[in-house]
N, C-alpha and C. Protein backbone atom coordinates (compact mmCIF):
# COMPACT_ATOMS: atom_id res chain seq x y z
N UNK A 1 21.37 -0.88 3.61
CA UNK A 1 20.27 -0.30 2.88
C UNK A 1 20.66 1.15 2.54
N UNK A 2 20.78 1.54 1.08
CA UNK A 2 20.71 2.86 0.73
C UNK A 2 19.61 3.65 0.76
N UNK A 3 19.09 4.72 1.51
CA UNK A 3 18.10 5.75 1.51
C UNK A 3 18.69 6.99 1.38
N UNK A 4 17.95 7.75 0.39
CA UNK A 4 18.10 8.92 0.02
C UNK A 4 17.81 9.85 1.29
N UNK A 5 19.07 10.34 1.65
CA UNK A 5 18.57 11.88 2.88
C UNK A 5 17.24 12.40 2.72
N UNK A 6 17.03 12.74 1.36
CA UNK A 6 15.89 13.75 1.32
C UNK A 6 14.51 13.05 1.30
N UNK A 7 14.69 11.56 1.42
CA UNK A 7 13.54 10.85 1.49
C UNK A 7 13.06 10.49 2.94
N UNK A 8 14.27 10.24 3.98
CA UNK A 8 14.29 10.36 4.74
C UNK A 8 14.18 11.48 5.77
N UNK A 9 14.26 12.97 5.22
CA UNK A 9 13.87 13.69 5.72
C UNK A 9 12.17 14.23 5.51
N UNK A 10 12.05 13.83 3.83
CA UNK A 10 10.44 14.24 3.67
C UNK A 10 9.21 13.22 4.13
N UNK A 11 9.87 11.77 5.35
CA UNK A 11 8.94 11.05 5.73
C UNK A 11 8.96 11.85 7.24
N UNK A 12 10.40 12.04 7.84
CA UNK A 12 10.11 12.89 8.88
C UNK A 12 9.24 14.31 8.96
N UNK A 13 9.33 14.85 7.98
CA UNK A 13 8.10 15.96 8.01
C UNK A 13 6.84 15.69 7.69
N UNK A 14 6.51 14.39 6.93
CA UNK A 14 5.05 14.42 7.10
C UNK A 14 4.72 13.69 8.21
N UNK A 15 5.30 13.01 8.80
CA UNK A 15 5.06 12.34 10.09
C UNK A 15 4.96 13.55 11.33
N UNK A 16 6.01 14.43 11.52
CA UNK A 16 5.48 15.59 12.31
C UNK A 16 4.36 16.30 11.75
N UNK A 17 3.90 16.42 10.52
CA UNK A 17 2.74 17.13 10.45
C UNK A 17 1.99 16.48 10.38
N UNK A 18 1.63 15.33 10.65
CA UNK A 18 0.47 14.56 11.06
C UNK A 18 0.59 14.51 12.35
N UNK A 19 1.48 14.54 13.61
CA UNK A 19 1.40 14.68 14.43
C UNK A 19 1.71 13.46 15.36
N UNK A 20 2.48 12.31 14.70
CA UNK A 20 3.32 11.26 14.97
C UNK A 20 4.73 11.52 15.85
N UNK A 21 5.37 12.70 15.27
CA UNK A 21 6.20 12.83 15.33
C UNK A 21 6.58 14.20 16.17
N UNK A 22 7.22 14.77 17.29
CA UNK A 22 7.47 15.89 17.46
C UNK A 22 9.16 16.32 17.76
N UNK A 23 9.42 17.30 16.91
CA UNK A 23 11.05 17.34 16.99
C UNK A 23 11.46 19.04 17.95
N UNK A 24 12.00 18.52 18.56
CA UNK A 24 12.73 19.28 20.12
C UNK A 24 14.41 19.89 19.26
N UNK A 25 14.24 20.92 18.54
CA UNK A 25 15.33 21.50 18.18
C UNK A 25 16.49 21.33 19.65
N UNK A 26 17.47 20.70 19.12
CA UNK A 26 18.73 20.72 19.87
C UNK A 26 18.48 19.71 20.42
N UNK A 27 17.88 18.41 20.91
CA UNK A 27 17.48 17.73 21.73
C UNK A 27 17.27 16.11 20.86
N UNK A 28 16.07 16.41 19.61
CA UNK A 28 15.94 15.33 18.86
C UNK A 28 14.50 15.25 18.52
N UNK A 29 14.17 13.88 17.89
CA UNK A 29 12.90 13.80 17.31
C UNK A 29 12.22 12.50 18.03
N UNK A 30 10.87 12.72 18.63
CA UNK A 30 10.34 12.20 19.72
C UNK A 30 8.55 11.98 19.07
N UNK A 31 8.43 10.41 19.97
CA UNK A 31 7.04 10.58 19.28
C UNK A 31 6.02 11.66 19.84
N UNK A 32 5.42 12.14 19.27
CA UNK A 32 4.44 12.79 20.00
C UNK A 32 3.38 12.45 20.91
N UNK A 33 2.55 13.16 21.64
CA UNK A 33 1.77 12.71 22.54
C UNK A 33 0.50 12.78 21.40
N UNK A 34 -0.40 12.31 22.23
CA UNK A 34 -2.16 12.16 20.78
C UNK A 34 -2.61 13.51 21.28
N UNK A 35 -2.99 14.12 20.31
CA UNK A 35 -3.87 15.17 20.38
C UNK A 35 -5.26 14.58 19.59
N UNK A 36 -6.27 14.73 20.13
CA UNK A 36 -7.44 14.45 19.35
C UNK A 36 -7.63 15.13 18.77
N UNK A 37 -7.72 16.91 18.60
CA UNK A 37 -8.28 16.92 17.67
C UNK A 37 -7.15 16.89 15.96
N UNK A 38 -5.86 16.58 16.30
CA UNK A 38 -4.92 16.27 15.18
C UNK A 38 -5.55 14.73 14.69
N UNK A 39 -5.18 14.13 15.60
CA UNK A 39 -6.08 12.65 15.14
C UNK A 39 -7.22 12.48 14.60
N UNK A 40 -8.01 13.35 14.72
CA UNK A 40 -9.36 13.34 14.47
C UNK A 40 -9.34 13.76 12.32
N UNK A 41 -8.43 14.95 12.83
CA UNK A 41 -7.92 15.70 11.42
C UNK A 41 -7.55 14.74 10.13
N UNK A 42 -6.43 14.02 11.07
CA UNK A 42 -5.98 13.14 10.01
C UNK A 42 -6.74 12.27 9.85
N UNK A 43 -7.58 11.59 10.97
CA UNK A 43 -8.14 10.49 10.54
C UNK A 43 -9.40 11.07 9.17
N UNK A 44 -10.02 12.26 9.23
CA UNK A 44 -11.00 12.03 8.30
C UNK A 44 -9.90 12.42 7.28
N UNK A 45 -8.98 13.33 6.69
CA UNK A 45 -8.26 13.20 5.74
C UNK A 45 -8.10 11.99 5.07
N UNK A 46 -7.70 10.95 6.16
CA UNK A 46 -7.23 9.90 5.36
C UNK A 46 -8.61 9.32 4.88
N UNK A 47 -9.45 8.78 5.36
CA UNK A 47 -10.77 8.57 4.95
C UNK A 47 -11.15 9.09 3.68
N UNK A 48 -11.33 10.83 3.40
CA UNK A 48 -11.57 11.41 2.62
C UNK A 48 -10.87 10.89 1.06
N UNK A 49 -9.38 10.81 1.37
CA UNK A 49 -8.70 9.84 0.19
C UNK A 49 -8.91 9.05 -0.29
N UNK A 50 -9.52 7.66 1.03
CA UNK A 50 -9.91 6.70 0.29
C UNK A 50 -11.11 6.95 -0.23
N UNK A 51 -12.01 7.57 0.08
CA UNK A 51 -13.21 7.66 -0.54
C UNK A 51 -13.08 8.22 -1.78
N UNK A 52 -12.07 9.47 -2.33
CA UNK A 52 -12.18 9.70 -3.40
C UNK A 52 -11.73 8.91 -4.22
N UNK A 53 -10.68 7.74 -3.74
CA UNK A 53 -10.17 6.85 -4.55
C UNK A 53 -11.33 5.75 -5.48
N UNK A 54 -11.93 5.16 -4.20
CA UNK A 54 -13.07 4.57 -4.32
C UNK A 54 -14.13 5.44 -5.48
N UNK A 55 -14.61 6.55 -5.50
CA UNK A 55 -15.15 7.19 -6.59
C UNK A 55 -14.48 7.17 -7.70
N UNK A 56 -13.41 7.61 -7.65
CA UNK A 56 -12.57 7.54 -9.01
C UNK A 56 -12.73 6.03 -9.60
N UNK A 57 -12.74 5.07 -8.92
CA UNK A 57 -12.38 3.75 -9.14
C UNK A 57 -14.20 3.04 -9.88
N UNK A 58 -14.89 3.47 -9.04
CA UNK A 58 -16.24 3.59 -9.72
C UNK A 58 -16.81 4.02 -10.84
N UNK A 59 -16.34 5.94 -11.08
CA UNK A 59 -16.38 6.45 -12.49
C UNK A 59 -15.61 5.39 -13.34
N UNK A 60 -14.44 5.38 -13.22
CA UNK A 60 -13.83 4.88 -14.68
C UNK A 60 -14.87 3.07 -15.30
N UNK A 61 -15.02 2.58 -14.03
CA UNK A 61 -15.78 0.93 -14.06
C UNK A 61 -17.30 1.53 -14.45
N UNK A 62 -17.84 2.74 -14.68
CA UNK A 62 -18.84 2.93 -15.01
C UNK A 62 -20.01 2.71 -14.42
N UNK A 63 -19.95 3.06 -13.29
CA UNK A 63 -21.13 2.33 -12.00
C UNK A 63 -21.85 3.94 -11.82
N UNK A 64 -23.16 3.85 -11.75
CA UNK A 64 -23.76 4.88 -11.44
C UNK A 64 -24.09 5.40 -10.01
N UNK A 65 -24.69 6.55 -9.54
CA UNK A 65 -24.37 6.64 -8.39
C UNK A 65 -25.48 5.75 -7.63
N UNK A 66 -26.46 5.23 -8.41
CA UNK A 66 -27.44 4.50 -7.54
C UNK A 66 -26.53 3.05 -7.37
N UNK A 67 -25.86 2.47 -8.49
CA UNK A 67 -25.56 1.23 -8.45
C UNK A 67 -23.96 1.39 -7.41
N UNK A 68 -23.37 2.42 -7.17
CA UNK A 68 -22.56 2.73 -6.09
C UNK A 68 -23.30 2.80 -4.71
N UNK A 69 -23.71 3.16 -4.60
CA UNK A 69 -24.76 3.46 -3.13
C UNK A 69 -25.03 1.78 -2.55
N UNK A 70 -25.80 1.02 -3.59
CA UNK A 70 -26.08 -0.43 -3.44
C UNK A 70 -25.11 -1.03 -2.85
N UNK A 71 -23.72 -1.06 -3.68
CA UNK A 71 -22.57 -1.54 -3.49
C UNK A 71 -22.16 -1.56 -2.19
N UNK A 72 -22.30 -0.10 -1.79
CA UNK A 72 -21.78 0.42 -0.40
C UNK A 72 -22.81 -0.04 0.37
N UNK A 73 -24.16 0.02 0.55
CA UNK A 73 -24.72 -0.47 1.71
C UNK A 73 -24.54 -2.05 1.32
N UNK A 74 -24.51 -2.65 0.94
CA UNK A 74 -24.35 -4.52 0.67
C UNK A 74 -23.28 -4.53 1.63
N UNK A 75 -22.28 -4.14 1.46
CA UNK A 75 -21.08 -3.99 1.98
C UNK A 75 -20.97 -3.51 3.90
N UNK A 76 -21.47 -2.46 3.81
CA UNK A 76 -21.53 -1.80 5.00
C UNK A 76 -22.57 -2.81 5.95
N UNK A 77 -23.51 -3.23 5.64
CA UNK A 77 -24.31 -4.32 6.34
C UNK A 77 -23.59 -5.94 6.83
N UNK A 78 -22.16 -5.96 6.00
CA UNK A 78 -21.59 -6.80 6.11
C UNK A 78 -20.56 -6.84 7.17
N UNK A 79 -20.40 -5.72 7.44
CA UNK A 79 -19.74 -5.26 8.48
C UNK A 79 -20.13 -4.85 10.11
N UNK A 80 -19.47 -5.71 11.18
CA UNK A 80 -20.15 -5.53 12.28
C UNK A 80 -18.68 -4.44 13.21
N UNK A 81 -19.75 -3.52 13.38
CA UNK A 81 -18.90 -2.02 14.02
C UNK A 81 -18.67 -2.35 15.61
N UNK A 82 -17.31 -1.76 16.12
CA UNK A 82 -17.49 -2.26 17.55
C UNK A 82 -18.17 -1.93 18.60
N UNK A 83 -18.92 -0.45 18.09
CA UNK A 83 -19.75 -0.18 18.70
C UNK A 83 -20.93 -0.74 19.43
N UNK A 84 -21.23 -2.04 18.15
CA UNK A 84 -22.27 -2.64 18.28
C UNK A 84 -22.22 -3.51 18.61
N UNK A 85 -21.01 -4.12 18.97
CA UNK A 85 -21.08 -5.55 19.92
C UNK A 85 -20.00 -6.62 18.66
């Protein structure tokens, strides 16, 4: 398999800056331990993405924000959280 160095180096830096990854100059690159509140970070980041995706994806299909809202609770009711059993 051919991979570009620099592709391979720009997955290693976003992986340490999400906090996957931690690299020990002179030593090597090691997974990291969980920090919550990094996890926490990324997790709503990533969330935040999809949600804007999801809007974007709505504007262009022409859905208003009431007929978006609908969408989302139809949906969200369809879904059983583990919270809840």
């Amino acid at each position: 398999m051919v991979i570009n160095p620099n592709t391979v180096a720009r997955v290693y830096l976003e992986l340490e800056r999400e906090g996957v990854l931690e690299t020990r100059p002179g030593v090597g690159v090691f997974v990291a331990r969980p920090r919550d509140e990094l996890r926490d970070a990324v997790r709503r980041r990533r969330l935040a993405e999809a949600v804007d995706k999801l809007l974007t994806e709505a504007v262009l299909l022409g859905f208003s924000e009431a007929e978006l809202m609908r969408v989302v609770e139809e949906r969200l009711a369809s879904y059983r959280w583990s919270r809840e059993g």
